[in-house]
C-alpha atoms as a PDB file:
ATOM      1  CA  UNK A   1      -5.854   7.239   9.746  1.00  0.00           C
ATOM      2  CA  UNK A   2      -8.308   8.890   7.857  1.00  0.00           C
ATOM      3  CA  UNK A   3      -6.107   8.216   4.623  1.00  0.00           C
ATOM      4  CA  UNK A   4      -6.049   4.846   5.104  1.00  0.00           C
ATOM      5  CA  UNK A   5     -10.120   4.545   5.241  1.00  0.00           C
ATOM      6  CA  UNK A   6     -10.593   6.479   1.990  1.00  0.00           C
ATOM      7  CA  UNK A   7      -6.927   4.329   0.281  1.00  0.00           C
ATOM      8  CA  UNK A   8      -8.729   0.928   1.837  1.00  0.00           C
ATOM      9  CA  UNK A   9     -12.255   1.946   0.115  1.00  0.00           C
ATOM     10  CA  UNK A  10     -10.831   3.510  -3.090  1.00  0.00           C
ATOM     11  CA  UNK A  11      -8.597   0.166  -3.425  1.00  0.00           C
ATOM     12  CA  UNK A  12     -11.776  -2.242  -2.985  1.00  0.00           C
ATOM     13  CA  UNK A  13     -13.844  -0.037  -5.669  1.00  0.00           C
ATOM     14  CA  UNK A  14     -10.981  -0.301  -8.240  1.00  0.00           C
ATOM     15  CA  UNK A  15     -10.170  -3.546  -8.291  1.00  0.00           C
ATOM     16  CA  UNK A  16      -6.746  -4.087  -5.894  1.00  0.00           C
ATOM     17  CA  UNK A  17      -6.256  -7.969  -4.821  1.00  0.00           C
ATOM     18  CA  UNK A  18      -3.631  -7.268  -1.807  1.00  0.00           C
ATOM     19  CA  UNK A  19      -2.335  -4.042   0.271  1.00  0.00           C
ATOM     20  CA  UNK A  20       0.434  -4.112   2.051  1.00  0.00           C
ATOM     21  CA  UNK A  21       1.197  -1.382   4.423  1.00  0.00           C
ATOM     22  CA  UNK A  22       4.893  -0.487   5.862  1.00  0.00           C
ATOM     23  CA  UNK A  23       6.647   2.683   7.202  1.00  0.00           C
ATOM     24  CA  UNK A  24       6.860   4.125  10.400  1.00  0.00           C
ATOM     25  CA  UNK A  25       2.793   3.556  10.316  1.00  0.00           C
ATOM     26  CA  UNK A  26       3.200   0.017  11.672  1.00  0.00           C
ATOM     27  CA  UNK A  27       5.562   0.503  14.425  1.00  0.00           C
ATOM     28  CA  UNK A  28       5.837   2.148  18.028  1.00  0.00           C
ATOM     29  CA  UNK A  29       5.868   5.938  16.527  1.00  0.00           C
ATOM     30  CA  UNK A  30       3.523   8.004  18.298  1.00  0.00           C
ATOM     31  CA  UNK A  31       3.134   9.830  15.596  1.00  0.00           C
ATOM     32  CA  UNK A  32       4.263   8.237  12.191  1.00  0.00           C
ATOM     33  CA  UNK A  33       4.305  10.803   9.372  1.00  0.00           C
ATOM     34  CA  UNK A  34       3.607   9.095   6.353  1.00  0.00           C
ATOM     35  CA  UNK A  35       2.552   5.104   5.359  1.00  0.00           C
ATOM     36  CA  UNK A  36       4.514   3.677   3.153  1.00  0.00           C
ATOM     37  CA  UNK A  37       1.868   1.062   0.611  1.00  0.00           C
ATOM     38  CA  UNK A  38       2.128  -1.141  -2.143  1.00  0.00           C
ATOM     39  CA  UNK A  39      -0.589  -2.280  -4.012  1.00  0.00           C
ATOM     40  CA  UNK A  40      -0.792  -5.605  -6.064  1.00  0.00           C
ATOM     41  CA  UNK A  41      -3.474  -4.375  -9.184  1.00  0.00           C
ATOM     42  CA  UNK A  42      -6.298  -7.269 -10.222  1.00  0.00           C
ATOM     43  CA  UNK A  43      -6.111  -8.360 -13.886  1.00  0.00           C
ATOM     44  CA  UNK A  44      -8.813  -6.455 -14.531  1.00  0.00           C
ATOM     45  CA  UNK A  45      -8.043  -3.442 -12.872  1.00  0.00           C
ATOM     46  CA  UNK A  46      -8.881  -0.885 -13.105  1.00  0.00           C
ATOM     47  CA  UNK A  47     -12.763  -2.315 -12.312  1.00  0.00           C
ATOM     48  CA  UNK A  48     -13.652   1.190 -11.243  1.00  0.00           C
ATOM     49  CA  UNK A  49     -11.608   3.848 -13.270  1.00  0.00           C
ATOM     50  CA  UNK A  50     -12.895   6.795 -11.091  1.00  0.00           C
ATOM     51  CA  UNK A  51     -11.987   4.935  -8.182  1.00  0.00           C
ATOM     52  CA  UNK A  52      -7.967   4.444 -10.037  1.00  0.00           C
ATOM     53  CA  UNK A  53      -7.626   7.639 -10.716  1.00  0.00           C
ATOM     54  CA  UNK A  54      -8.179   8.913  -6.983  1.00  0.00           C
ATOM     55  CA  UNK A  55      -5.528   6.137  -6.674  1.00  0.00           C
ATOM     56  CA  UNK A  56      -3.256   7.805  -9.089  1.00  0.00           C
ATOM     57  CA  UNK A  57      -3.737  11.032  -7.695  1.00  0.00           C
ATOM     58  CA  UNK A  58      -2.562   9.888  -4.130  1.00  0.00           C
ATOM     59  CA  UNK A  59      -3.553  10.715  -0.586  1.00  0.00           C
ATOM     60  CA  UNK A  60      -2.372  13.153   2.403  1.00  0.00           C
ATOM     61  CA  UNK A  61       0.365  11.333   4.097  1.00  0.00           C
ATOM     62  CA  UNK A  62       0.685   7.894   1.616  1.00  0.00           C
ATOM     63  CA  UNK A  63       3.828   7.019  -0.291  1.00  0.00           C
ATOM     64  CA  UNK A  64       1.907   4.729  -3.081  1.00  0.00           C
ATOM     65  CA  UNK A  65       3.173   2.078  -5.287  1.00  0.00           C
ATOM     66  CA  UNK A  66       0.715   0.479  -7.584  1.00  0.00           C
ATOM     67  CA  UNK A  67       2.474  -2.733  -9.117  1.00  0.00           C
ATOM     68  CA  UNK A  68       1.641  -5.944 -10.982  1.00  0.00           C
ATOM     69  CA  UNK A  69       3.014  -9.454  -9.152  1.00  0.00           C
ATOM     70  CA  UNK A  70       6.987  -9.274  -9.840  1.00  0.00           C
ATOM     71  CA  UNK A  71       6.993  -5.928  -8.852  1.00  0.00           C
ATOM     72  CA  UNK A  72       4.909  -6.250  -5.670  1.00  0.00           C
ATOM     73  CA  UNK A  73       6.692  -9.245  -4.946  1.00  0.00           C
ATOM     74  CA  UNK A  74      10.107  -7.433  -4.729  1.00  0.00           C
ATOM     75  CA  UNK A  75       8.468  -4.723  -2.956  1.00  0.00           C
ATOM     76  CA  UNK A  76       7.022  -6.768  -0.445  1.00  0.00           C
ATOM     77  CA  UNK A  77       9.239  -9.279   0.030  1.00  0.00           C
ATOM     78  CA  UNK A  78      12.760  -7.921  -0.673  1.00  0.00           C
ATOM     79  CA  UNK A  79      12.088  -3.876  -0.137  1.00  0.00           C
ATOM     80  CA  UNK A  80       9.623  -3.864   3.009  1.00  0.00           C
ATOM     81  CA  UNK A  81      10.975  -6.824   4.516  1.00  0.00           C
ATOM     82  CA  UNK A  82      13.881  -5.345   6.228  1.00  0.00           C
ATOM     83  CA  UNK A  83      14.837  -1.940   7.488  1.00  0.00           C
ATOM     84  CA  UNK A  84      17.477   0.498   6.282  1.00  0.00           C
ATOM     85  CA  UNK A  85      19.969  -1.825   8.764  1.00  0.00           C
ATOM     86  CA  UNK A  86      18.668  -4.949   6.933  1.00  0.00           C
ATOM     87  CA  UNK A  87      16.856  -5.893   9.640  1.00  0.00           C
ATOM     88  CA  UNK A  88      14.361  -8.297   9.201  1.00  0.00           C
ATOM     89  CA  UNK A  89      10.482  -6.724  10.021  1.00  0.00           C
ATOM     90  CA  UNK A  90       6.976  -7.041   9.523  1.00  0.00           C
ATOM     91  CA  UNK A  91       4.144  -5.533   7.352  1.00  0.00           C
ATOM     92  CA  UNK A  92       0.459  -4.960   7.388  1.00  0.00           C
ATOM     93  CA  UNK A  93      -1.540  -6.910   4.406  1.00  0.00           C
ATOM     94  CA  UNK A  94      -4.975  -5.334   4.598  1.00  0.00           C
ATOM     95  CA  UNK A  95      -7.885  -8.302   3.000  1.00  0.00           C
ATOM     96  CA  UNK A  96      -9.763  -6.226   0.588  1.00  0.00           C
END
């Protein structure tokens, strides 16, 4: 959880519009061992480069994907939408 603070706070500083948060994270696992995010960047990210280059770097336990809007929109809406047995499932969008 801890990742997810400092990814939530480094994502604000830099300039991210929308996080979206999938994996194992967002269901019943007791214990999920990694989250699964993709980030939609402003048009005038980075606002904070320090801030983007924590981004870059990554965080314990987060699978990052930093994408403009076709991209994130195929992540989001094709990728995380269903599970490896194209079942249909949700996401977290975090408002930044």
């Amino acid at each position: 959880m801890d990742s997810i603070r400092w990814l939530v706070e480094m994502a604000k500083k830099a300039g991210v519009q929308r996080l979206i948060i999938n994996g194992s994270f967002v269901t019943d696992v007791f214990e999920p061992n990694d989250v699964d995010c993709a980030m939609l960047l402003s048009a005038d990210f980075p606002v904070d480069p320090a801030a983007a280059a924590s981004l870059s770097d990554g965080l314990p336990f987060v699978d990052l994907l930093m994408a403009e809007a076709q991209e994130f929109a195929i992540l989001v809406e094709q990728l995380y939408a269903t599970d490896r047995n194209s079942i249909s499932k949700g996401v977290i969008e975090v408002v930044l």
